[in-house]
Structure formats: C-alpha cells, structure tokens
Protein backbone atom coordinates (compact mmCIF):
# COMPACT_ATOMS: atom_id res chain seq x y z
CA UNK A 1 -20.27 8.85 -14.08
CA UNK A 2 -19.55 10.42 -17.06
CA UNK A 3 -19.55 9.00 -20.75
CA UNK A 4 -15.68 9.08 -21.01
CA UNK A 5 -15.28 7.31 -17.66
CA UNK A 6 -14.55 3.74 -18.14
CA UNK A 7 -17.27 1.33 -17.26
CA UNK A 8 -15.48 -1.88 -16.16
CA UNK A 9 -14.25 -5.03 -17.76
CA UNK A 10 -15.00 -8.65 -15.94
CA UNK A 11 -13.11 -10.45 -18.65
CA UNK A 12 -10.12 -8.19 -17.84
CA UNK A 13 -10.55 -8.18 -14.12
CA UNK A 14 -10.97 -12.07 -14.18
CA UNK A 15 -7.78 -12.61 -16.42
CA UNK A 16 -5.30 -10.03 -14.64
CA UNK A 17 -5.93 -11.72 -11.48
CA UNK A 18 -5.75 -15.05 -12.66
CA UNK A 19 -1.84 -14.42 -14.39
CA UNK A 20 -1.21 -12.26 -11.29
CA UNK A 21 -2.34 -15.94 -8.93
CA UNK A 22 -0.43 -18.16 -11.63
CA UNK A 23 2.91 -15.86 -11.28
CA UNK A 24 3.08 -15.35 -7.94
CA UNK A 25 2.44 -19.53 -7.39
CA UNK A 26 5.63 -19.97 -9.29
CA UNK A 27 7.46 -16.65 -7.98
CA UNK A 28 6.55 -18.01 -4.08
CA UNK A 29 7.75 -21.88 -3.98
CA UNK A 30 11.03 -21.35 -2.46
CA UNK A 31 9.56 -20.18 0.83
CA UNK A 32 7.43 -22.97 1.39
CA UNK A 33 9.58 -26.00 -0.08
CA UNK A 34 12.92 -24.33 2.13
CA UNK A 35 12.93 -26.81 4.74
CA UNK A 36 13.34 -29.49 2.27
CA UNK A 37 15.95 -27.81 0.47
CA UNK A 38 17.73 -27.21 3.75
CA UNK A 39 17.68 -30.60 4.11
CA UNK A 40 18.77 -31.75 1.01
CA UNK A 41 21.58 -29.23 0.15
CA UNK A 42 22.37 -29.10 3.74
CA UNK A 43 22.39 -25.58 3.75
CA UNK A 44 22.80 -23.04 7.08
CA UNK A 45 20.34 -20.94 8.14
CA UNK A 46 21.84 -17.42 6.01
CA UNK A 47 21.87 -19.72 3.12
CA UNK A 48 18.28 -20.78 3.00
CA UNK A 49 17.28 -17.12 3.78
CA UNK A 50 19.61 -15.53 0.73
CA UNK A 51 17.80 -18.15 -1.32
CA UNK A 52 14.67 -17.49 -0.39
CA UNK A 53 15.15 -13.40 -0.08
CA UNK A 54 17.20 -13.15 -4.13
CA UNK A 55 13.66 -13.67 -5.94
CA UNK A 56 11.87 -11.24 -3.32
CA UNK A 57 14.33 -8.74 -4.30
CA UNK A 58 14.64 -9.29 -8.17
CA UNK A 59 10.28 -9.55 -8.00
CA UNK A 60 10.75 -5.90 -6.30
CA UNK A 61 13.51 -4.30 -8.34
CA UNK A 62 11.69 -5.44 -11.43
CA UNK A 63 8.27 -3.66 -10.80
CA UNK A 64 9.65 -0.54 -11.47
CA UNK A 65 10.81 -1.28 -15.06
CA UNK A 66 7.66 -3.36 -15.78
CA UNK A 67 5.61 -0.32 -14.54
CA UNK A 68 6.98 2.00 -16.91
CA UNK A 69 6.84 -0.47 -19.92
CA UNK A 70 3.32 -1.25 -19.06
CA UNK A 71 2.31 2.74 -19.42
CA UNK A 72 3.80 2.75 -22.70
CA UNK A 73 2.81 -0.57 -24.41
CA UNK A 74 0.06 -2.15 -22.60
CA UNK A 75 -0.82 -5.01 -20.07
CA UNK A 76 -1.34 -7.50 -22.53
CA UNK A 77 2.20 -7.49 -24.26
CA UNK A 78 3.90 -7.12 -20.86
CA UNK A 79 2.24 -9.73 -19.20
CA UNK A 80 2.60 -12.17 -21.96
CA UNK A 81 5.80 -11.75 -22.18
CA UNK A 82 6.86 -11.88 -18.36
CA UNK A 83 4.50 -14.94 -18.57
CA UNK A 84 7.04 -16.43 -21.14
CA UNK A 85 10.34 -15.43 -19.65
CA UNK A 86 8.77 -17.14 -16.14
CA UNK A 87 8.71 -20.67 -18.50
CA UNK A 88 12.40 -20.66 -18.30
CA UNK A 89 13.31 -20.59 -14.78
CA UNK A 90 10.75 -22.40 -14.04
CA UNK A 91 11.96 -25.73 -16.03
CA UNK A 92 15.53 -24.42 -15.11
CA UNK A 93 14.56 -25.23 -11.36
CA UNK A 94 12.93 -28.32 -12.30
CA UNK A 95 16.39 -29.81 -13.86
CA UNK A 96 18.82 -27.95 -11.80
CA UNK A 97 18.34 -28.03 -7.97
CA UNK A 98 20.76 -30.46 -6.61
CA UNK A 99 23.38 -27.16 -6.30
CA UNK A 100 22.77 -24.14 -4.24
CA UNK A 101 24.87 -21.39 -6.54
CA UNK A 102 22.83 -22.75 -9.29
CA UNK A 103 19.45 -22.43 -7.75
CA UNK A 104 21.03 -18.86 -6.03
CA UNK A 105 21.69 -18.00 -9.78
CA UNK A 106 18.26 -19.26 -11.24
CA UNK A 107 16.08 -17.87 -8.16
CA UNK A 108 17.22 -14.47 -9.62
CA UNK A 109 15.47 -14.70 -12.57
CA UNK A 110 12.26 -16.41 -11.30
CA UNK A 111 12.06 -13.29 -9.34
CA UNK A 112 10.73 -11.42 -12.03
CA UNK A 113 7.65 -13.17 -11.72
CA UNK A 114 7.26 -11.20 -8.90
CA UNK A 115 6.91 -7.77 -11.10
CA UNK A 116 3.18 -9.21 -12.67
CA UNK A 117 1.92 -7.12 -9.90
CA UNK A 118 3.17 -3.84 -11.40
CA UNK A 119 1.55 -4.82 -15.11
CA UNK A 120 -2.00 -6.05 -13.79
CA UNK A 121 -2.62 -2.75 -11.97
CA UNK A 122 -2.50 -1.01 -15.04
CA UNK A 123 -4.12 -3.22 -16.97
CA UNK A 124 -7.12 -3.47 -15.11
CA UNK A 125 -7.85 -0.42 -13.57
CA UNK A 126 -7.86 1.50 -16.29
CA UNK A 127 -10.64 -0.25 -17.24
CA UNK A 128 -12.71 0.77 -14.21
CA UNK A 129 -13.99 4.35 -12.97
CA UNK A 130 -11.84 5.95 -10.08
CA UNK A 131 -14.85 5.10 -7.28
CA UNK A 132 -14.47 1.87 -8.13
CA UNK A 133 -11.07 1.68 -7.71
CA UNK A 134 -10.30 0.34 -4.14
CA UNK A 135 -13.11 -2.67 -4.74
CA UNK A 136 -11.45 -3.47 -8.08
CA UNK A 137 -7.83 -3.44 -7.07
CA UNK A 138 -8.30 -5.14 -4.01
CA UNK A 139 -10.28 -8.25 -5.80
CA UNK A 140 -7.17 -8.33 -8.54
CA UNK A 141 -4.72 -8.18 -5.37
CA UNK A 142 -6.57 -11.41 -4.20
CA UNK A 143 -3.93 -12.84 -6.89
CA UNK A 144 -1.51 -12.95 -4.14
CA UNK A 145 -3.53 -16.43 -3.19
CA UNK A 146 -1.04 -17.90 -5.94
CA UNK A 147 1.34 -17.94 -2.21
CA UNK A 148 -1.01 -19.82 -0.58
CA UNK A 149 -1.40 -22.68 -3.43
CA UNK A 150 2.24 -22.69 -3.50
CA UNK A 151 1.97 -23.09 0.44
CA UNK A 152 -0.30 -26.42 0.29
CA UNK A 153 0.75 -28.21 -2.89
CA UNK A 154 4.46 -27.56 -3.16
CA UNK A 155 5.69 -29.40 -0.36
CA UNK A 156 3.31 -32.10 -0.84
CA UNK A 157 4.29 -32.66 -4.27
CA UNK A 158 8.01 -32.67 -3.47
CA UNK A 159 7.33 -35.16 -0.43
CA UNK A 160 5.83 -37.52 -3.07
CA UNK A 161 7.05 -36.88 -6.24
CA UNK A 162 10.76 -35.30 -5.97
CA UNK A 163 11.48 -31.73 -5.61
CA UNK A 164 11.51 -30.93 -9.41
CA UNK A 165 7.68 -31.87 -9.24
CA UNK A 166 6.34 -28.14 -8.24
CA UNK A 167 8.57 -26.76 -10.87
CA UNK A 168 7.12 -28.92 -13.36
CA UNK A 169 3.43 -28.04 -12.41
CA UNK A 170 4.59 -24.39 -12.06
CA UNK A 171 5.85 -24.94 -16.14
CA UNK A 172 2.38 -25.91 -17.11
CA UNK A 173 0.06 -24.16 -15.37
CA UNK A 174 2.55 -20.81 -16.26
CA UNK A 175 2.48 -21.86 -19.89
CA UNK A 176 -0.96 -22.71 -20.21
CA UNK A 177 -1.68 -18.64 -18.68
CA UNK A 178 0.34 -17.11 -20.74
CA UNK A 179 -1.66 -18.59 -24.32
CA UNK A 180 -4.65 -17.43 -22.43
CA UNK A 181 -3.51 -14.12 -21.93
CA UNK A 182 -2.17 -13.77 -25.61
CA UNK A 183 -5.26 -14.73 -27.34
CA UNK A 184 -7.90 -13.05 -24.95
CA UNK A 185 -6.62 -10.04 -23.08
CA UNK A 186 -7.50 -6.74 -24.29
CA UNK A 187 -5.68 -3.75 -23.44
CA UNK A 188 -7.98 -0.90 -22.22
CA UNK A 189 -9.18 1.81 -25.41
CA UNK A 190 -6.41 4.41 -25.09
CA UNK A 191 -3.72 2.82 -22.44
CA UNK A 192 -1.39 2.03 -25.08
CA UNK A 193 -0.96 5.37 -26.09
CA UNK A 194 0.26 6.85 -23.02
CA UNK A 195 3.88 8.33 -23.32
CA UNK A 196 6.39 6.54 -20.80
CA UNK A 197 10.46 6.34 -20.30
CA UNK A 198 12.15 4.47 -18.10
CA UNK A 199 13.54 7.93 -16.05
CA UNK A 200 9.21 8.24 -15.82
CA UNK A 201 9.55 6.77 -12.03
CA UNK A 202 12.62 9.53 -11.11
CA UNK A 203 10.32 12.20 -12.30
CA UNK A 204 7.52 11.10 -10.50
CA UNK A 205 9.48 11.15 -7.37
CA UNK A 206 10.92 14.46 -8.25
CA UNK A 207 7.40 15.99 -9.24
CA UNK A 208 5.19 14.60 -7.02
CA UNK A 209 6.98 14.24 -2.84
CA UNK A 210 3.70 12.52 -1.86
CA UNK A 211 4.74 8.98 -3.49
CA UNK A 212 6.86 8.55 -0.99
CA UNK A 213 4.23 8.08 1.68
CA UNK A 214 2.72 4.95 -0.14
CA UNK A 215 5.66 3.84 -0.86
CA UNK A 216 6.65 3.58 2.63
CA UNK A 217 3.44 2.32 3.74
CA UNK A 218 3.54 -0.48 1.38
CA UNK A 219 7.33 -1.64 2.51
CA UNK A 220 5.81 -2.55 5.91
CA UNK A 221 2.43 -4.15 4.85
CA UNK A 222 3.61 -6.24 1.79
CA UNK A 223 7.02 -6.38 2.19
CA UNK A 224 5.83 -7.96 6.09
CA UNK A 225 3.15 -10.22 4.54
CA UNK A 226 5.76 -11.61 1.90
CA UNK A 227 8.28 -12.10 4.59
CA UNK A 228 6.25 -13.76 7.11
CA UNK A 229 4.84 -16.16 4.56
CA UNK A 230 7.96 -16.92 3.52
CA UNK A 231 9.91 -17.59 6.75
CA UNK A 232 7.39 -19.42 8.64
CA UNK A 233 7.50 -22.57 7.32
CA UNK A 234 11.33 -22.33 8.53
CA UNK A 235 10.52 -21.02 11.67
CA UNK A 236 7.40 -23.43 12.23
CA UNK A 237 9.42 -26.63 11.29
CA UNK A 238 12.61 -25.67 13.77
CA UNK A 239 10.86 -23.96 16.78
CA UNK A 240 7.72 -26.13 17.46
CA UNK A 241 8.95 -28.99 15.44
CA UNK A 242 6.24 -29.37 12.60
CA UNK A 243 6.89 -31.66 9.73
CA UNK A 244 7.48 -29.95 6.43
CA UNK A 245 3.70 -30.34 4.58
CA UNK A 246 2.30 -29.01 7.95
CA UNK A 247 4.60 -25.97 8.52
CA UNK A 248 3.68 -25.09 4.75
CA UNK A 249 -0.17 -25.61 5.35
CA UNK A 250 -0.06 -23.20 8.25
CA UNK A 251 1.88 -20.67 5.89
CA UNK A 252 -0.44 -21.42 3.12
CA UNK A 253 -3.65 -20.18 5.89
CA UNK A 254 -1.41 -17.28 7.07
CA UNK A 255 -1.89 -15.99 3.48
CA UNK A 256 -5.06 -16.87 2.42
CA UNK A 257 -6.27 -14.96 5.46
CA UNK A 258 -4.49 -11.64 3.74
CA UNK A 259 -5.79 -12.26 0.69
CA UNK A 260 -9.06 -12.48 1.84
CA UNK A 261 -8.53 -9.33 3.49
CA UNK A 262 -7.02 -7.77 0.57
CA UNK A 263 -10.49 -6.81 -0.84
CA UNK A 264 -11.91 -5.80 1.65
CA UNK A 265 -9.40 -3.60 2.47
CA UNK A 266 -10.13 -1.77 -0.54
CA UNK A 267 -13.86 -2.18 -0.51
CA UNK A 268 -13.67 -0.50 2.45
CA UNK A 269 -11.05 2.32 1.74
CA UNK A 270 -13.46 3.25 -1.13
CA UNK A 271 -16.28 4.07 1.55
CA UNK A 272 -14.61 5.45 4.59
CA UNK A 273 -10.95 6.33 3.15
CA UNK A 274 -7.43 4.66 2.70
CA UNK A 275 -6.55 6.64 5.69
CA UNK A 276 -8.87 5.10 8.44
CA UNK A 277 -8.26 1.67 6.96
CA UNK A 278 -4.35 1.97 7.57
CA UNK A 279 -5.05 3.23 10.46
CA UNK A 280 -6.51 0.25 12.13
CA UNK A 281 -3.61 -2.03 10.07
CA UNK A 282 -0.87 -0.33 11.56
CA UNK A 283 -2.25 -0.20 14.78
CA UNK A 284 -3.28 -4.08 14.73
CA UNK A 285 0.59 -4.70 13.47
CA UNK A 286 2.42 -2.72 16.02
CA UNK A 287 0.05 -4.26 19.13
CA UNK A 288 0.56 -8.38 17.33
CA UNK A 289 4.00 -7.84 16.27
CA UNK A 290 5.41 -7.64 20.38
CA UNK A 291 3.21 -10.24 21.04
CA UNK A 292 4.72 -12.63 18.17
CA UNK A 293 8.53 -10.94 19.96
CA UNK A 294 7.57 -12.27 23.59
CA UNK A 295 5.01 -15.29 22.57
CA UNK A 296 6.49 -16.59 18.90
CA UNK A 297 7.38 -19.97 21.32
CA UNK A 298 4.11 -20.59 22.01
CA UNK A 299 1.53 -22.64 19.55
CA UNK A 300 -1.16 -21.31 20.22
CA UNK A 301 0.31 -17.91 20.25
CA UNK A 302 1.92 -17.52 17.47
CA UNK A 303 -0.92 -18.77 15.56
CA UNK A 304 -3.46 -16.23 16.75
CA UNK A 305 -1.05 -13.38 16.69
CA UNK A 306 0.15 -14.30 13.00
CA UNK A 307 -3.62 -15.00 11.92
CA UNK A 308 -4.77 -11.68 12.87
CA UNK A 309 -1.61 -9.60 11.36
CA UNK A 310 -1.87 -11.47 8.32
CA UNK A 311 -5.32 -9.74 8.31
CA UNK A 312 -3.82 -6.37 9.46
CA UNK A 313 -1.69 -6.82 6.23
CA UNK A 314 -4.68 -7.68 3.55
CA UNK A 315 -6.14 -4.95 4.85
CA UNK A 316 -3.74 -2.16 4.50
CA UNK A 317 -2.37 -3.90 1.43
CA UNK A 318 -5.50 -3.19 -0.04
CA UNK A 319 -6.52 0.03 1.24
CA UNK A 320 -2.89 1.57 -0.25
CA UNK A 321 -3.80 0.91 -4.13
CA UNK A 322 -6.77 3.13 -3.40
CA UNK A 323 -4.39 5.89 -2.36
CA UNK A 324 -2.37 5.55 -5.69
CA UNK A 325 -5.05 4.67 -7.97
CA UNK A 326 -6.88 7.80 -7.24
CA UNK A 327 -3.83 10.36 -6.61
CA UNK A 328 -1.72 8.64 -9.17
CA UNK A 329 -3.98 8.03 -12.35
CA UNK A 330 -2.10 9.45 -15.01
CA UNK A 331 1.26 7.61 -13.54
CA UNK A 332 -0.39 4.79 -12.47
CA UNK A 333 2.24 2.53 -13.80
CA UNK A 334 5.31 4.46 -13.04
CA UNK A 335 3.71 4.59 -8.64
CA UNK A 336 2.56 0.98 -9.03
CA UNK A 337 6.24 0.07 -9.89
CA UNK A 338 7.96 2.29 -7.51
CA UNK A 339 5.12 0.97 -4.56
CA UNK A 340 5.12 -2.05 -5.56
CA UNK A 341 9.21 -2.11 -5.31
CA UNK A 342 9.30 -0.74 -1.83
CA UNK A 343 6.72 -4.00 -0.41
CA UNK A 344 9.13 -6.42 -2.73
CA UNK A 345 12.29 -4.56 -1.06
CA UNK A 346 10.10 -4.75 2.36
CA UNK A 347 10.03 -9.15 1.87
CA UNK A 348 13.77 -9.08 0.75
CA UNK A 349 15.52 -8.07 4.19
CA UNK A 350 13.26 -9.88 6.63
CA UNK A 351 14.15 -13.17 6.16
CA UNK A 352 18.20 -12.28 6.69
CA UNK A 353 17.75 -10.16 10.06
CA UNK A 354 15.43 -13.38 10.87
CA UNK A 355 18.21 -15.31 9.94
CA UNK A 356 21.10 -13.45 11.57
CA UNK A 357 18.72 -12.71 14.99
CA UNK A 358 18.57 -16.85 15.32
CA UNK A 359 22.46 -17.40 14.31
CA UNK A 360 23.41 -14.51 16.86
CA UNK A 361 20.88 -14.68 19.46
CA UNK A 362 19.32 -18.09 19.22
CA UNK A 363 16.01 -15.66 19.29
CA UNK A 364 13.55 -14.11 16.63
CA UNK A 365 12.77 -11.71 19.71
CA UNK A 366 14.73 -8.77 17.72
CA UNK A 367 12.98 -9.47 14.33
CA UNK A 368 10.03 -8.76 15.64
CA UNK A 369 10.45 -6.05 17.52
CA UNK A 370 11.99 -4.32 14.18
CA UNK A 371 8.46 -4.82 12.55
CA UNK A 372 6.95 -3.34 15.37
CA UNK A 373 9.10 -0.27 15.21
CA UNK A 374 8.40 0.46 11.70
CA UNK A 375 4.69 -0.02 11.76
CA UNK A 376 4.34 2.40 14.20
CA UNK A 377 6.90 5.13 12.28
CA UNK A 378 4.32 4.34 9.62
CA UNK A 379 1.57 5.02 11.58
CA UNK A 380 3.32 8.64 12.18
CA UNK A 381 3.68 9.32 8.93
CA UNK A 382 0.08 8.87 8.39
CA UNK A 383 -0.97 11.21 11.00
CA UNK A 384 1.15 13.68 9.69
CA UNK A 385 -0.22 13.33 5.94
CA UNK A 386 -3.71 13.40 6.81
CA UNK A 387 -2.83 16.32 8.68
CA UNK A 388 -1.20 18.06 6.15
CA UNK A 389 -3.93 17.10 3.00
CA UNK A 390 -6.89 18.27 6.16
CA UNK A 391 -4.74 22.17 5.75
CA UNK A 392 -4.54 22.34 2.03
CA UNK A 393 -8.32 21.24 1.99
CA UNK A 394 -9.22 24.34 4.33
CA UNK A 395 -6.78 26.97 2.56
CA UNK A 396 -8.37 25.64 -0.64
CA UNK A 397 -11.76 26.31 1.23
CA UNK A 398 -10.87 29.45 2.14
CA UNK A 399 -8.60 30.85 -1.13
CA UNK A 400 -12.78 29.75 -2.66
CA UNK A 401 -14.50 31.30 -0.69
CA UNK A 402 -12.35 34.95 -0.79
C-alpha cells in the first residue's frame, strides 16, 4: 500500500454505520407496523401498499441528490443534516396518523431517510484503501439491520403503547445520532474538496455506459430485499393468519439474515470477485423465487425459501459496492446515488404488483414469478459483462505485448 493510500478509520466506520442503522430504523416502520394501520384506518390492500411503497421511492429518488452533495461537501454535513430533517417527520407521524392522506403526505418526506445510504458510502470508504473495499462496505451495509429493529420493536410498541410510540422512539434515538455525528465525525483528509454538480450523475451515465450494469444489478437485489421485508408482514398476517408482532418478527429474521450476509458478500467479492459472488445470488434468487410462486401457501415453505433468498440478497447486495467502489472511485458519490436509486426504485414497485396480483388474482403467484424473470435477465447481463471486460483484458494483453 502506498503512503498516499488511506489507511482506515474505525471511528468513521463505526459511526457511518451506526446513522446508516438509526435512519433506516425510522425510514423502515411503515412496513412492519402496516397491518395495524390497515386495521385502524381501514385501508384496502393498494392503499397500504402506496403507503408503504411513497417512502421507498422518495429514500431512492433522494440518493442521487445526496450523492452528489456528499462529493462536494462531505459526509459529515450531509449526514447531519439528513439526520435533522428525519426529526421532523418523524414527530409528524407520531402526532398525525389517525388520516391516511396525511400519513401518504408525511411518508414522503420520511423517505429521505432512506438516501443515508448514498452519504455513508462516501464517507467511509474514502477512508479505506481500494482492497479493502468490499470488507469495509459490506460491514457499513450491515446498517440495513436498522429494518430488522424496526421489524421486532415497532409492532410491539404500538400493540402496547399506541401507534405514535415507534415514532416517538424513532425521534430520540434519530436525535440523539445526529449530536453524535455533529460533534465526532470527521470527514476524510481531502473528500471535501472534490468538485461535484448536481448534472455530475448525467455525466457519469453519459461518460462511463458501464454504470448501468450495477445499477441494474442492484434494482433486483436491494430493491427485492426492501420489498420483501416490507410486504411480508402483510402477506404473513393475511395468508397463514399470524398475529401482527409475529408476522413482524419473521420479517425482522428475513432481514437480519441479509444483513448478515451483507458482509460477507463483500468479504468475499474482495477475494474471489464481485462477479462470482453475483453469480451464485442470482442463481439462488431465480431457483427460490418459483418456489416462493408455487409454495408461498405453505409455512414451512415460504420460510425456507424466503430465509435463503434473503441470503442470496446480502450477498449480492454486498458484493455490488465492490464493483463501484473500485471502478467508480473518483465518482463514488455520484454511482452510489444513481445505484443506490435503482435498489430504492427496485422496493418501490413490488409492493403494488403484490398488491394488484392479490386484488386481481387472489394470488401472489405472478409477483413472484416477475422476480424470477428479472434475476435471471440479470444474471445475463453478467455473463455478458464479464465477457466483454475478459476481451479488453486480452487486447490490452496483446496491444502490451506488440
């Protein structure tokens, strides 16, 4: 390693992950407290799935902006400051949720919460060498557990203390991160200096075609982990009947399996390559996503099948962020945005075809099926990258050696 690499920051590491866990608790309760506000609001089935999907889509439009401001002025402002704007629909919730166009209205500003993942990327890994990337990202993409907390305590606090009780908790723990992260967090030597616009994503497409591949890869394996957490508790509760803490318990162990994975995934994309990692997730998702089509009415198949993909999905999840960090590092902010986008975007539509396949075909066959499809497109498109990088490598070779 050289003396200009970076060297690596714990303190950094530990406190990215930790606002990335806190924002994503707050950014995620919807999903798992949705049967109750079914129940309460007496909403249809669309309803609860537009409420659920409008944060998913504002957390995924968002990243791009939050990228790009990120390159230019640092983690620590940005992160702060998304911290603070959370406070506010957070307490909004707490005090407003007896209407459903208000909490339609107020969901689509907690969604920016959802962005924190496209400020901690840059923020942390610039303070780490590229071979360490995969490990690195991968450990501050365990911050997606902040879905999995939501999972287990939110419904149990609303089932004993009111629904405005997770909103509450949500207010403190978000404000209580956010002084943290103002008075320790240190921006990387030299990350605040890097020259960014808002067109810097367009360009990036423009200039470099590749993005697109990540981009695409990370629609299916985020934007299918953020879905799945968040429509199972519905699906749990009304197809085998679980109560409402339960369904949300088994959501909550859906995700911690995927974050778990997460690291891993990018440990091992760091030793054998991103490429043979999303391999096997791809595979994994095609092959469990017909069985969840033909078995989802079974217990005990739908829990081993949605177990095992929620492990697909840590896995790839993690093994992507090695592809950007290391082709991306001067733009880092700009891909993270536009990737991270695309696996908000993938969690958005989900939950409505989910929605509309059980109002049209009393099924969730179809939904299914549709993940299945687009995994294995995915897994094309990999083939045919690898391919293509595997020819410029030997006309490279061979343009040396002449």
């Amino acid at each position: 390693m050289s003396p200009a690499e970076p060297r690596g920051n714990a303190r950094a590491l530990a406190l990215g992950t930790a606002a990335f866990t806190i924002c994503f608790f707050a950014w995620s309760m919807l999903g798992p407290l949705g049967p109750t506000i079914q129940d309460q609001l007496k909403l249809t089935d669309s309803q609860l799935a537009l409420l659920i999907a409008v944060p998913v889509l504002m957390g995924s439009l968002m990243r791009i902006p939050l990228g790009v401001l990120t390159d230019r002025y640092g983690g620590r402002r940005i992160f702060t400051g998304l911290l603070v704007f959370t406070l506010v629909p957070t307490a909004l919730l707490a005090l407003f949720h007896t209407n459903y166009t208000t909490m339609l209205v107020i969901g689509f500003f907690l969604g920016f919460a959802g962005a924190s993942f496209a400020v901690g990327v840059p923020f942390v890994s610039r303070w780490y060498p590229p071979a360490r990337q995969g490990t690195v990202l991968g450990i501050y993409g365990m911050g997606m557990g902040g879905t999995v907390i939501a999972g287990l305590t939110a419904p149990w606090m609303a089932k004993h203390w009111g629904l405005a009780a997770p909103f509450w908790v949500a207010f403190g723990v978000v404000a209580l991160m956010a002084l943290a992260f103002a008075l320790v967090s240190r921006d990387a030597p030299g990350s605040t200096t890097r020259a960014s616009s808002l067109l810097a994503p367009l360009r990036v497409v423009r200039e470099e075609p590749r993005v697109w591949a990540p981009t695409f890869y990370y629609f299916i394996l985020f934007g299918g982990f953020v879905a799945m957490f968040a429509y199972l508790p519905k699906l749990l509760h009304g197809v085998h009947h679980l109560s409402k803490t339960d369904a949300g318990a088994r959501a909550a162990g859906f995700a911690l399996l995927a974050v778990l994975a997460r690291p891993v995934g990018g440990w091992l994309a760091d030793r054998i390559g991103p490429t043979a990692v999303l391999r096997v997730a791809f595979g994994a998702t095609v092959i469990l996503a017909i069985g969840l089509a033909f078995g989802y009415k079974s217990m005990d198949w739908i829990t081993v099948c949605c177990l095992t993909v929620a492990v697909a999905f840590g896995l790839g999840t993690g093994a992507v962020f090695r592809l950007v960090a290391h082709d991306f590092p001067e733009r880092i902010g700009a891909v993270t945005g536009i990737v991270g986008a695309a696996g908000g975007l993938g969690g958005f539509f989900p939950p409505l075809v989910m929605a509309w396949d059980k109002t049209q075909y009393k099924s969730y066959e179809q939904g299914f099926l549709a993940l299945a499809v687009t995994a294995f497109a995915a897994l094309v498109v990999l083939e045919l990258m690898h391919r293509g990088e595997q020819s410029r490598a030997a006309r490279s070779a061979v343009a040396a050696g002449s």
